[in-house]
Protein backbone atom coordinates (compact mmCIF):
# COMPACT_ATOMS: atom_id res chain seq x y z
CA UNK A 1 38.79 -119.06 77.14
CA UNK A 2 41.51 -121.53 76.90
CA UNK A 3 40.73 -125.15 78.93
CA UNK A 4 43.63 -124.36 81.14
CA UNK A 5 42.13 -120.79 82.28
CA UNK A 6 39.01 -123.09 83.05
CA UNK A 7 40.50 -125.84 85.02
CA UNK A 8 41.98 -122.78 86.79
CA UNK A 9 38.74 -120.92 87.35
CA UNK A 10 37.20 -124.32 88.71
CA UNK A 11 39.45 -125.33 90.85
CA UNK A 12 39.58 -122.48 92.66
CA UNK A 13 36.23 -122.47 92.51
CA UNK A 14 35.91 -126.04 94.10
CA UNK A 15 38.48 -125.26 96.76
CA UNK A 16 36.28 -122.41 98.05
CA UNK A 17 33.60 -124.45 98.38
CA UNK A 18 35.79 -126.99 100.38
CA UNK A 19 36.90 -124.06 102.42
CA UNK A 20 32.96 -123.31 103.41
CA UNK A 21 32.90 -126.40 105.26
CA UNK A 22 33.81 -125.50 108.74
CA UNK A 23 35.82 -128.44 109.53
CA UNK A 24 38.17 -127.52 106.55
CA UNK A 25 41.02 -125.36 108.04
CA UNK A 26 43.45 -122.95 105.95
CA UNK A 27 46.13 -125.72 105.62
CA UNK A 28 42.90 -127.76 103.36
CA UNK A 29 42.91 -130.67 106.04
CA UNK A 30 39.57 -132.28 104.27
CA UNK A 31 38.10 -134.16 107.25
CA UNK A 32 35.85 -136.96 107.08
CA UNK A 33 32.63 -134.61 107.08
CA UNK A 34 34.13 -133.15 103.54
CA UNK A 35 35.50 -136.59 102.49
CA UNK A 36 32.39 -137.64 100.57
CA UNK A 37 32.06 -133.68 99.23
CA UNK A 38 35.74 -133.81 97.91
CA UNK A 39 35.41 -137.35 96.60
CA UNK A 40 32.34 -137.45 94.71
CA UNK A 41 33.46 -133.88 92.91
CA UNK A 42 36.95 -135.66 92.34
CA UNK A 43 35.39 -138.54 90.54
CA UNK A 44 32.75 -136.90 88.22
CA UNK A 45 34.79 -133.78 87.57
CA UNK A 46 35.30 -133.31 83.53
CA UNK A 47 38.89 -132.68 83.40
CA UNK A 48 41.81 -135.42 84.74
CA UNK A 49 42.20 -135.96 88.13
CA UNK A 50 44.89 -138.20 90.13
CA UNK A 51 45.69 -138.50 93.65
CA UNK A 52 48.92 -139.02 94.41
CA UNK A 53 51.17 -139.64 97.86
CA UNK A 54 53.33 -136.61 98.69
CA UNK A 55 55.66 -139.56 99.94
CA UNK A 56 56.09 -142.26 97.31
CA UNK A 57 54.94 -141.02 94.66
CA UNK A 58 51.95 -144.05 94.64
CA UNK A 59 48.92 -143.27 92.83
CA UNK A 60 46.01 -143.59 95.56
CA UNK A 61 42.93 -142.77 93.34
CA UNK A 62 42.12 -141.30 89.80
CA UNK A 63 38.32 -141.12 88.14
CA UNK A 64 37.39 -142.47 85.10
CA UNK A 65 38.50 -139.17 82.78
CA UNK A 66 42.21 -140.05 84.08
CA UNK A 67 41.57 -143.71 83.20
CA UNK A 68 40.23 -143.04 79.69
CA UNK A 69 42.84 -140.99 79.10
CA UNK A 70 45.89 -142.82 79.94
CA UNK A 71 44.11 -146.10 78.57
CA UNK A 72 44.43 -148.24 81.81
CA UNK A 73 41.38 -149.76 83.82
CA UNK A 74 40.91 -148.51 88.04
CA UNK A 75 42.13 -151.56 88.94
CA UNK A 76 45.70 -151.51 86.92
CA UNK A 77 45.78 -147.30 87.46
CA UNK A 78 45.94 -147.65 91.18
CA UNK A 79 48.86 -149.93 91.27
CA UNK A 80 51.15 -147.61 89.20
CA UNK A 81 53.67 -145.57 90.63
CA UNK A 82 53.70 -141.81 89.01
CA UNK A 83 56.75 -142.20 87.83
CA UNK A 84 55.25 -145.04 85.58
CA UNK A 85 53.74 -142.13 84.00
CA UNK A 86 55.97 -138.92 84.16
CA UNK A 87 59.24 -138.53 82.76
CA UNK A 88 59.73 -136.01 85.92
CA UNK A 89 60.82 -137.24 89.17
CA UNK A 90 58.19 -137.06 92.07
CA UNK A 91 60.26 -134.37 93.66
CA UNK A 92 59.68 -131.85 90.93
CA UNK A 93 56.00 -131.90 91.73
CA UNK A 94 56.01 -131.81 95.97
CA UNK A 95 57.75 -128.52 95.09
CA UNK A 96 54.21 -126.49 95.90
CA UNK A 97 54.78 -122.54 96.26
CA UNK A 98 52.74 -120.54 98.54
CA UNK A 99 50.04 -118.33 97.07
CA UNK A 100 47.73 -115.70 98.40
CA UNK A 101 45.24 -117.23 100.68
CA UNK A 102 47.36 -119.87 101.81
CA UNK A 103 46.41 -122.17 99.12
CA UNK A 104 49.22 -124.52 98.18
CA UNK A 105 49.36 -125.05 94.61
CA UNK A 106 51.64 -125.01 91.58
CA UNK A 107 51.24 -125.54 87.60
CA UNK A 108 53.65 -127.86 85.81
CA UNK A 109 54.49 -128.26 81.96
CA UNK A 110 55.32 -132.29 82.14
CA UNK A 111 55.57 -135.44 79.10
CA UNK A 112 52.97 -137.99 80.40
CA UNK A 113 53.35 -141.28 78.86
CA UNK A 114 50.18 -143.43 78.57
CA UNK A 115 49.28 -146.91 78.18
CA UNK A 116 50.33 -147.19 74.33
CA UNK A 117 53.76 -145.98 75.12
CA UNK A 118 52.72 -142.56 73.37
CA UNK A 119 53.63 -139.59 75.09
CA UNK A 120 51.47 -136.65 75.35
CA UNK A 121 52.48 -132.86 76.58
CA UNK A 122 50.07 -131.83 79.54
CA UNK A 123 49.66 -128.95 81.95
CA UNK A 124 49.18 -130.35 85.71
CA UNK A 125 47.77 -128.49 88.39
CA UNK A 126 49.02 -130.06 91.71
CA UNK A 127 47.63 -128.90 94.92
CA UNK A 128 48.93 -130.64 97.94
CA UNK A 129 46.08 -131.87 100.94
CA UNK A 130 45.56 -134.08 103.80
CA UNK A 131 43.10 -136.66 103.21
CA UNK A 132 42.70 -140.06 104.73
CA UNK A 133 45.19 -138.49 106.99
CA UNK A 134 48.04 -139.05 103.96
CA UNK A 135 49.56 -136.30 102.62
CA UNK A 136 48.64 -136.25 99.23
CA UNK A 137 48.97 -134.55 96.15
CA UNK A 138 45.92 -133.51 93.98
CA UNK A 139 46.94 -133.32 90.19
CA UNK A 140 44.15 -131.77 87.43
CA UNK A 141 45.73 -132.35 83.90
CA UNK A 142 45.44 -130.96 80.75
CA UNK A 143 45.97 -132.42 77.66
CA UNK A 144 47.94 -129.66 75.37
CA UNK A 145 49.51 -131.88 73.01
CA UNK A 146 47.74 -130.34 70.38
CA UNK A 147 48.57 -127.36 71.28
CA UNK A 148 52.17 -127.71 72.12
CA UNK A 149 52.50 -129.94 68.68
CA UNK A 150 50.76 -127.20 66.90
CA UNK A 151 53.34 -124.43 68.15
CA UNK A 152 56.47 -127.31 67.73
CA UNK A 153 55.02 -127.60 64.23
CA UNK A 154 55.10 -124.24 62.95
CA UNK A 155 58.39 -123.69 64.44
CA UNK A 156 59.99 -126.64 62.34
CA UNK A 157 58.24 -125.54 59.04
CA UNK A 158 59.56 -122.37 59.65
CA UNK A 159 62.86 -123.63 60.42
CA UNK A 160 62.50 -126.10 57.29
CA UNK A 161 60.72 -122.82 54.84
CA UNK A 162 63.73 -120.56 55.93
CA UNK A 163 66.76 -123.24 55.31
CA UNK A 164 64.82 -124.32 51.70
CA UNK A 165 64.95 -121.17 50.89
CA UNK A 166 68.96 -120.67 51.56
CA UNK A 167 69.74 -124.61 50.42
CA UNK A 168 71.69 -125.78 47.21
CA UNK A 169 72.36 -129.28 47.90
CA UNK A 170 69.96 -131.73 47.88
CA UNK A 171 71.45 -134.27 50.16
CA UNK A 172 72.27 -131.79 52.77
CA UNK A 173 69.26 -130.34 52.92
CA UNK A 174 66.91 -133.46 53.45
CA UNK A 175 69.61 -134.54 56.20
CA UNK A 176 68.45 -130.95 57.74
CA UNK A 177 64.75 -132.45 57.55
CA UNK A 178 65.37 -135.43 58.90
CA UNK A 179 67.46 -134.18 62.29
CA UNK A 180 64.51 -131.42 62.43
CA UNK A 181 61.79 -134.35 62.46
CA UNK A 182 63.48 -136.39 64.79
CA UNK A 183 62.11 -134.12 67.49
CA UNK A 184 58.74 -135.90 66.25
CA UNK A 185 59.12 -138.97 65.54
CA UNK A 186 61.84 -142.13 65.19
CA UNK A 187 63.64 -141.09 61.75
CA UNK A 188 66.36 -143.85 62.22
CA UNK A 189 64.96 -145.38 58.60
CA UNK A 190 64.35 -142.11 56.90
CA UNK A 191 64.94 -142.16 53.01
CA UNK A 192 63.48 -140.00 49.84
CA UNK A 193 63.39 -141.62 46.87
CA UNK A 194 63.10 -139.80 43.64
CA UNK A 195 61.33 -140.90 40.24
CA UNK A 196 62.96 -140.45 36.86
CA UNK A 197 60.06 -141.28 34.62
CA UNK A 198 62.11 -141.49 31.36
CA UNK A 199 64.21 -144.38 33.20
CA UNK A 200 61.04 -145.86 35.20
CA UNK A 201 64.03 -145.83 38.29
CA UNK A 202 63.92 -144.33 41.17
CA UNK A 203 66.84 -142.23 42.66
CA UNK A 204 67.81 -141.79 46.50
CA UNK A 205 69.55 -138.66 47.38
CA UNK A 206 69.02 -139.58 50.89
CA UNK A 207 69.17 -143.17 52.05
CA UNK A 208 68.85 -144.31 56.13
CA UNK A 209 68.63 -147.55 57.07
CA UNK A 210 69.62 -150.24 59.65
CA UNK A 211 68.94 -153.08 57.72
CA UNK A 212 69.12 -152.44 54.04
CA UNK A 213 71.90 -150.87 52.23
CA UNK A 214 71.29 -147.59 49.59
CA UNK A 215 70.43 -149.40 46.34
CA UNK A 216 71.48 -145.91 44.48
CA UNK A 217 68.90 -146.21 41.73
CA UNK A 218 66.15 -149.20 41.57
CA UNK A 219 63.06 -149.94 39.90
CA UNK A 220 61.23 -150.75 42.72
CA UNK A 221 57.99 -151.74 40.23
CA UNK A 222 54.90 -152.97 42.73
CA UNK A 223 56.64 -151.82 45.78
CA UNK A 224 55.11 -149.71 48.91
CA UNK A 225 56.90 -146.43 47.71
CA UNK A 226 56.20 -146.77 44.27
CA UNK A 227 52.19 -147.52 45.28
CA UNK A 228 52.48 -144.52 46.88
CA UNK A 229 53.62 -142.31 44.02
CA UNK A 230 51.08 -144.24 41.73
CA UNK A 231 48.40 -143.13 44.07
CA UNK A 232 49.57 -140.14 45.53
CA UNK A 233 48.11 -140.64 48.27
CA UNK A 234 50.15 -140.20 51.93
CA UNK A 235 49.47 -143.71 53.82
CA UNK A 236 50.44 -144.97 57.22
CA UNK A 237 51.00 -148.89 56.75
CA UNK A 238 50.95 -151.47 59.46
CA UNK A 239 51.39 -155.60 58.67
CA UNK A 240 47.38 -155.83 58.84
CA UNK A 241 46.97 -153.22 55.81
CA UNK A 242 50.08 -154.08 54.24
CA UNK A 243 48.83 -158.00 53.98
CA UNK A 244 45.74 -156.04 52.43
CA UNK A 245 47.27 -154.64 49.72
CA UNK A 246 49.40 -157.85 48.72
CA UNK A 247 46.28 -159.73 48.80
CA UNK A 248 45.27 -157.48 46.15
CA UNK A 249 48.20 -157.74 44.30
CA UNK A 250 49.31 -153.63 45.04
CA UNK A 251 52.13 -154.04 46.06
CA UNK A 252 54.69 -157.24 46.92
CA UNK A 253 57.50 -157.26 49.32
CA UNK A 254 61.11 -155.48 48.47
CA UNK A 255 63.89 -154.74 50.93
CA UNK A 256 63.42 -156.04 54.67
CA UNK A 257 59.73 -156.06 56.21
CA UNK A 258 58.88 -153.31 58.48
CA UNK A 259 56.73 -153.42 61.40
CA UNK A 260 55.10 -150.17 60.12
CA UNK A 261 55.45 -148.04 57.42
CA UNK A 262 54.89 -144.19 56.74
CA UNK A 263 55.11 -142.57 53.12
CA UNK A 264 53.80 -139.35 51.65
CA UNK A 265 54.50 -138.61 48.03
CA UNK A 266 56.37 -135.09 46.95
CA UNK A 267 53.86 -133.46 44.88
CA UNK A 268 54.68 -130.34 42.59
CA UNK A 269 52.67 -128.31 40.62
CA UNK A 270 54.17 -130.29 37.65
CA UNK A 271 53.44 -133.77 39.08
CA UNK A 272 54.12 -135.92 41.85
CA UNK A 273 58.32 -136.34 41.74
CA UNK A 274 58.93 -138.82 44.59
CA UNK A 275 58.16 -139.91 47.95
CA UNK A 276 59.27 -139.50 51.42
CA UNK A 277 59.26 -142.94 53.38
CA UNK A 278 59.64 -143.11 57.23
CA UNK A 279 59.77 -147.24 58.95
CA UNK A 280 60.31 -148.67 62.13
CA UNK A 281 61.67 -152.43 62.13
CA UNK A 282 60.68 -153.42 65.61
CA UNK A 283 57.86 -151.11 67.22
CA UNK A 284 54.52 -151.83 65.59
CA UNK A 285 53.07 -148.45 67.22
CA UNK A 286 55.81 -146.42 66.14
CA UNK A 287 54.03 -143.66 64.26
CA UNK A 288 50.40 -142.42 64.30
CA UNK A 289 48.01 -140.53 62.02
CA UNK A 290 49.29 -137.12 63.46
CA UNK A 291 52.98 -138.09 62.30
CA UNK A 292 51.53 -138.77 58.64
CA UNK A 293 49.81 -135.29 58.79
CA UNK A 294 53.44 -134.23 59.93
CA UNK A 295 55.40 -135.55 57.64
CA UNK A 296 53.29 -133.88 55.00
CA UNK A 297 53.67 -130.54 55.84
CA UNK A 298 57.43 -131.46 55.94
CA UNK A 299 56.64 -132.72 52.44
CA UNK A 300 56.06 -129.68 51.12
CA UNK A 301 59.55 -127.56 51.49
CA UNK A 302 61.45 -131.14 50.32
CA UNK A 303 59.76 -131.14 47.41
CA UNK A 304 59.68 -127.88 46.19
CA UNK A 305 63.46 -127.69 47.35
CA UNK A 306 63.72 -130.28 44.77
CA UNK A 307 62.09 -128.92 42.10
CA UNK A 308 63.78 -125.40 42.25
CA UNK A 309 66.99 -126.96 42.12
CA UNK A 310 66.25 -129.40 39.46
CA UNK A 311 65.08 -125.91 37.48
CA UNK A 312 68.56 -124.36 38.46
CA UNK A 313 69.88 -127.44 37.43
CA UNK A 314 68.34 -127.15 34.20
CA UNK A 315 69.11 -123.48 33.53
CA UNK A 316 72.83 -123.81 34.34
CA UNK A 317 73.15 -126.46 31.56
CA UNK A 318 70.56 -124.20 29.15
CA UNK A 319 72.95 -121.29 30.11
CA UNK A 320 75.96 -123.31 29.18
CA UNK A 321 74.93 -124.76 26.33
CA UNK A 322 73.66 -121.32 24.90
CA UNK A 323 77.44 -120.05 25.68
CA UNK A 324 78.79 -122.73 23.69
CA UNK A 325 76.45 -122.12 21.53
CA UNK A 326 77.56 -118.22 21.23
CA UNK A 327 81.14 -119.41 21.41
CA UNK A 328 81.34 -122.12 18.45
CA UNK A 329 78.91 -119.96 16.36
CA UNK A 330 79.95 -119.22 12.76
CA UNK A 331 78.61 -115.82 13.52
CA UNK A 332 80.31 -113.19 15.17
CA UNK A 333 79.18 -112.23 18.14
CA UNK A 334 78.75 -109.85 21.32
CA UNK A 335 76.88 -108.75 24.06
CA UNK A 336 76.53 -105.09 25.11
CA UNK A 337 75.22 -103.32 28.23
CA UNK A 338 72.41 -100.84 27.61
CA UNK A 339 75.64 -98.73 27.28
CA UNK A 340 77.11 -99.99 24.62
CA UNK A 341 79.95 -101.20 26.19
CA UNK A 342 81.52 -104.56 24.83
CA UNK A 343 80.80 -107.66 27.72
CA UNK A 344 81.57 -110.70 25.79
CA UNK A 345 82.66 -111.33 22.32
CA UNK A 346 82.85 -115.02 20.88
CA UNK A 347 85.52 -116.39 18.83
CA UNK A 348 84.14 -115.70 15.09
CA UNK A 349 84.03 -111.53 15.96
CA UNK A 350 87.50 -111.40 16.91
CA UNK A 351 88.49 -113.32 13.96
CA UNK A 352 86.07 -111.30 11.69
CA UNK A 353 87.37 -107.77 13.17
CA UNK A 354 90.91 -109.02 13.89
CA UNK A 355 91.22 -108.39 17.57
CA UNK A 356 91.73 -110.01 20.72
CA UNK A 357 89.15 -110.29 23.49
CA UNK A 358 91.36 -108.41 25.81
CA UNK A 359 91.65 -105.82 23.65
CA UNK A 360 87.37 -105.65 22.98
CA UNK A 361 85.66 -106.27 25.94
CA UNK A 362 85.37 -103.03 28.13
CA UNK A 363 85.47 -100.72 25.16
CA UNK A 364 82.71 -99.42 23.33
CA UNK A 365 80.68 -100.97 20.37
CA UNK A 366 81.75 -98.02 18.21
CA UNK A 367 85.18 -99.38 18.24
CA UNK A 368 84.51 -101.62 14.57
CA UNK A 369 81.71 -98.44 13.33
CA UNK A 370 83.67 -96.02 10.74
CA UNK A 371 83.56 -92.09 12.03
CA UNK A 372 80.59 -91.74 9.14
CA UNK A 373 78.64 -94.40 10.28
CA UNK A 374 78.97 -93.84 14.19
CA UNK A 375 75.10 -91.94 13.79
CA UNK A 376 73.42 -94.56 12.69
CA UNK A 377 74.77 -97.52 15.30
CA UNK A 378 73.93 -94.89 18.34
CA UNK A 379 70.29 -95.31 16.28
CA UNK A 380 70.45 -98.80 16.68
CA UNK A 381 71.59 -98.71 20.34
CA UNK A 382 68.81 -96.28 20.91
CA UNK A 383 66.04 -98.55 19.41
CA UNK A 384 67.46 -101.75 21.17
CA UNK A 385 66.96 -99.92 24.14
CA UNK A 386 63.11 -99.74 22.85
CA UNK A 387 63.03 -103.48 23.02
CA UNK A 388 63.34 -103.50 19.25
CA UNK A 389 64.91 -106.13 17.42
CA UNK A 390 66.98 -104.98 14.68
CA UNK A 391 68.15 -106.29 11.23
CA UNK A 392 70.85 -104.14 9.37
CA UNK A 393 73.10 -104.04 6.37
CA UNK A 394 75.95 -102.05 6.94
CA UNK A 395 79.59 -101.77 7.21
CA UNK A 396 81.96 -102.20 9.74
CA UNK A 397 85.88 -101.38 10.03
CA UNK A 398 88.20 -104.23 11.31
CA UNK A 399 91.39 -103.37 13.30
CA UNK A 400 93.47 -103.02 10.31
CA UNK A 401 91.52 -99.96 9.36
CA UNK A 402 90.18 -102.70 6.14
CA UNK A 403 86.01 -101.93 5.72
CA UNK A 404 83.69 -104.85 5.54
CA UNK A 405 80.33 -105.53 4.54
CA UNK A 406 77.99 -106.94 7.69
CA UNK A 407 74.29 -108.14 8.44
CA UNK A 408 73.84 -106.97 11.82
CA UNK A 409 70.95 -108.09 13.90
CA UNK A 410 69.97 -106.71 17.39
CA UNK A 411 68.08 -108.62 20.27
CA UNK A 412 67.40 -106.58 23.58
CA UNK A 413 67.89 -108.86 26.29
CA UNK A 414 65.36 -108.05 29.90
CA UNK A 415 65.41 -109.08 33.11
CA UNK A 416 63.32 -108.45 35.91
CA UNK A 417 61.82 -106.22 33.26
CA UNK A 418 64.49 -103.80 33.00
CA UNK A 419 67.04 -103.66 29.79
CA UNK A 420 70.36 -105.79 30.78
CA UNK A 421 71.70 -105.49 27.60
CA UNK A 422 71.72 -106.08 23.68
CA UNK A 423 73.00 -109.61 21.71
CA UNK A 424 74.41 -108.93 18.49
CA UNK A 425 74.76 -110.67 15.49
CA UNK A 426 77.50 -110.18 12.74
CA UNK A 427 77.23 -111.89 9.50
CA UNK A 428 80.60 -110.93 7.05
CA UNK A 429 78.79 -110.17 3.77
CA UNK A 430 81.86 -109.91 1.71
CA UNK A 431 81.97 -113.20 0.20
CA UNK A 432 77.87 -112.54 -0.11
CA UNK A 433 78.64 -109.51 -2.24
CA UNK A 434 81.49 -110.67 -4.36
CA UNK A 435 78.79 -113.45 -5.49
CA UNK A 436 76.37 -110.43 -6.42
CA UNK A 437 79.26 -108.77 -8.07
CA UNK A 438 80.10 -111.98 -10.01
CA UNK A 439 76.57 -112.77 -11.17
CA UNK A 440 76.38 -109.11 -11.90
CA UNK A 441 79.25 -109.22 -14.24
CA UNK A 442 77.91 -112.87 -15.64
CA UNK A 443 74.64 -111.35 -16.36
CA UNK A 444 76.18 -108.50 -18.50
CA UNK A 445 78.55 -110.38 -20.34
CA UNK A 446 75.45 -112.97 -21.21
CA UNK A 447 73.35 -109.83 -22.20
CA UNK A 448 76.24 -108.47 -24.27
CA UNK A 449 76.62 -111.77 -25.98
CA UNK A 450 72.93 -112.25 -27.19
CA UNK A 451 73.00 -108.64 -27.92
CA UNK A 452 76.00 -109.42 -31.18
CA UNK A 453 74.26 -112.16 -32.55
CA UNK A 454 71.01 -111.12 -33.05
């Protein structure tokens, strides 16, 4: 059962009881007989309880749950206003609705700031009475920060999962993160900085800052951020532990000193790639523990964001170097769907058969085999298809209708495991076999020679 279905249960539970006193009427005018009942219930009851006039908003009494909670002594908690502690006006909680039975009584989803200047999400319970003869407001709260942050939480890594998943720049997309955490916590000085370990430099794709300016690339040797991708490990940093760490000899000042400091490194299954650096310049309290935990799970989408664009990255320039390859290759040639049908032909096969791209790519293969021949390359097409890779000497007719000697080799090409298509490979063996010829003739002539003199 979920603590507000409890507070429920006992409340009404305690009203009933207030009820069975006779001098309590239906309108829950607690009378001086009940006074000690209600009080001494009010002030060791488990959950929160305040007392609050219906008039000013003043808060008359609290017990010592309410005072733990909110962090203030009696003494100070009984001079506050509510308003001191609710971002709602005291009008939006004498609004009590009639229920069944006459008891007066309404729940409220409210931000309750306490003594730290931390706000916390509650549920109150306000039931209005008479006691003292002041017209009072009872309020029960429940603490479901946790509970609200948990549900706020999994809605932003949702939000953050489903726009990593769609994202292709970088910059853009940790600007998304930071407007998404700002619902959280202060992200005014919000930066991710990057390690390039062949460089030993770090790299800022996203830089936010009121008093220092985005250095681009630095080194950044024996600073916070790069302690915390030595370490890996996520720290929240105020001036007592960051004295600490200089005192060791961790880490020494760079940039302008922050009143606090959050960082979490961007781990990967390859490594840890960066880190992701939050900092207030004024507000020593700024950020807590659960923004750290926060800030990790954030951590997660950012970096592997990062490294599937990085592997993109890295494809796109394998891809284009493996087409300039194909295009400034002495050899000739193409690529074929599992149909046979010409795709892409580089420069050396149009040279070596004598026609145009234009005129090539859309027709079939068979377009360079001679009629005789046009068996065996539908063999070859058939065993590429088998995932065979294929090494041929053959010939092959070039546009003029002149027959030339090739090497051809085969290599299926998969994706997905299915068959996209063949690569193949022309080698012009003419110049091959007019050598063979040659040393053919060579060898006979020597033969013939040493044949007359002996």
């Amino acid at each position: 059962m979920s603590e507000e279905k409890v507070v429920t249960r006992d409340l009404h539970s305690f009203m009933e009881r207030l009820r069975a006193i006779p001098s309590i009427d239906s309108d829950q005018v607690v009378t001086r007989r009940s006074e000690d009942i209600f009080l001494s219930a009010f002030h060791t009851h488990p959950a929160i309880q305040l007392l609050v006039s219906s008039e000013t908003g003043t808060i008359v009494d609290v017990n010592q749950t309410a005072c733990d909670f909110y962090g203030y002594t009696y003494q100070d908690f009984v001079t506050l206003n509510i308003t001191s502690i609710s971002t709602q006006p005291l009008s939006s909680l004498s609004e009590i609705s009639s229920l069944p039975g006459g008891t007066r009584t309404a729940q409220y989803s409210l931000h309750h700031r306490i003594s730290s200047g931390e706000f916390r999400d509650v549920t109150a319970f306000a039931m209005d009475l008479t006691l003292f003869r002041r017209s009072l407001l009872w309020l029960t709260i429940v603490d479901v920060t946790e509970e609200s942050r948990s549900r706020k939480v999994r809605a932003l890594l949702l939000d953050i999962n489903e726009a990593a998943s769609m994202a292709d720049d970088i910059s853009a997309f940790i600007g998304l993160v930071r407007d998404r955490l700002s619902g959280f916590l202060d992200t005014t000085n919000f930066y991710v900085a990057l390690y390039d370990e062949s460089e030993e430099t770090y790299h800022f794709p996203f830089f936010a800052d009121e008093e220092d300016e985005n250095p681009s690339s630095a080194r950044l040797e024996g600073s916070m951020t790069d302690y915390i991708r030595r370490t890996g490990r996520s720290l929240l940093v105020d001036a007592e532990l960051a004295e600490q760490l200089t005192r060791m000899g961790e880490i020494h000042l760079i940039g302008s000193p922050s009143k606090i400091y959050l960082g979490v490194p961007l781990k990967t299954p390859h490594g840890i790639i960066g880190v992701i650096v939050v900092q207030h310049y004024r507000d020593p309290v700024a950020y807590h523990e659960s923004d750290l935990d926060l800030l990790e799970f954030a951590s997660g989408p950012v970096a592997v964001l990062i490294e599937r664009l990085r592997a993109e990255s890295a494809l796109r320039d394998s891809e284009a170097n493996f087409r300039s390859f194909i295009r400034e290759s002495a050899e000739g040639i193409v690529f074929t769907d599992p149909n046979d049908i010409l795709l892409t032909v580089n420069r050396e096969f149009q040279r070596l058969f004598g026609y145009s791209a234009d005129e090539l790519v859309g027709r079939h293969n068979n377009v360079i085999v001679p009629e005789e021949l046009r068996a065996e390359s539908d063999s070859l097409v058939v065993q590429a298809g088998e995932e065979k890779m294929l090494k041929i000497d053959s010939v092959r007719r070039k546009k003029d209708g002149t027959l030339i000697d090739v090497s051809i080799m085969g290599v299926p090409i998969r994706r997905d495991d299915k068959p996209i298509g063949t690569y193949w490979v022309y080698r012009d063996l003419s110049e091959q076999r007019r050598a063979e010829s040659l040393q053919s003739v060579l060898h006979e002539i020597t033969k013939a020679a040493t044949s007359r003199g002996d």
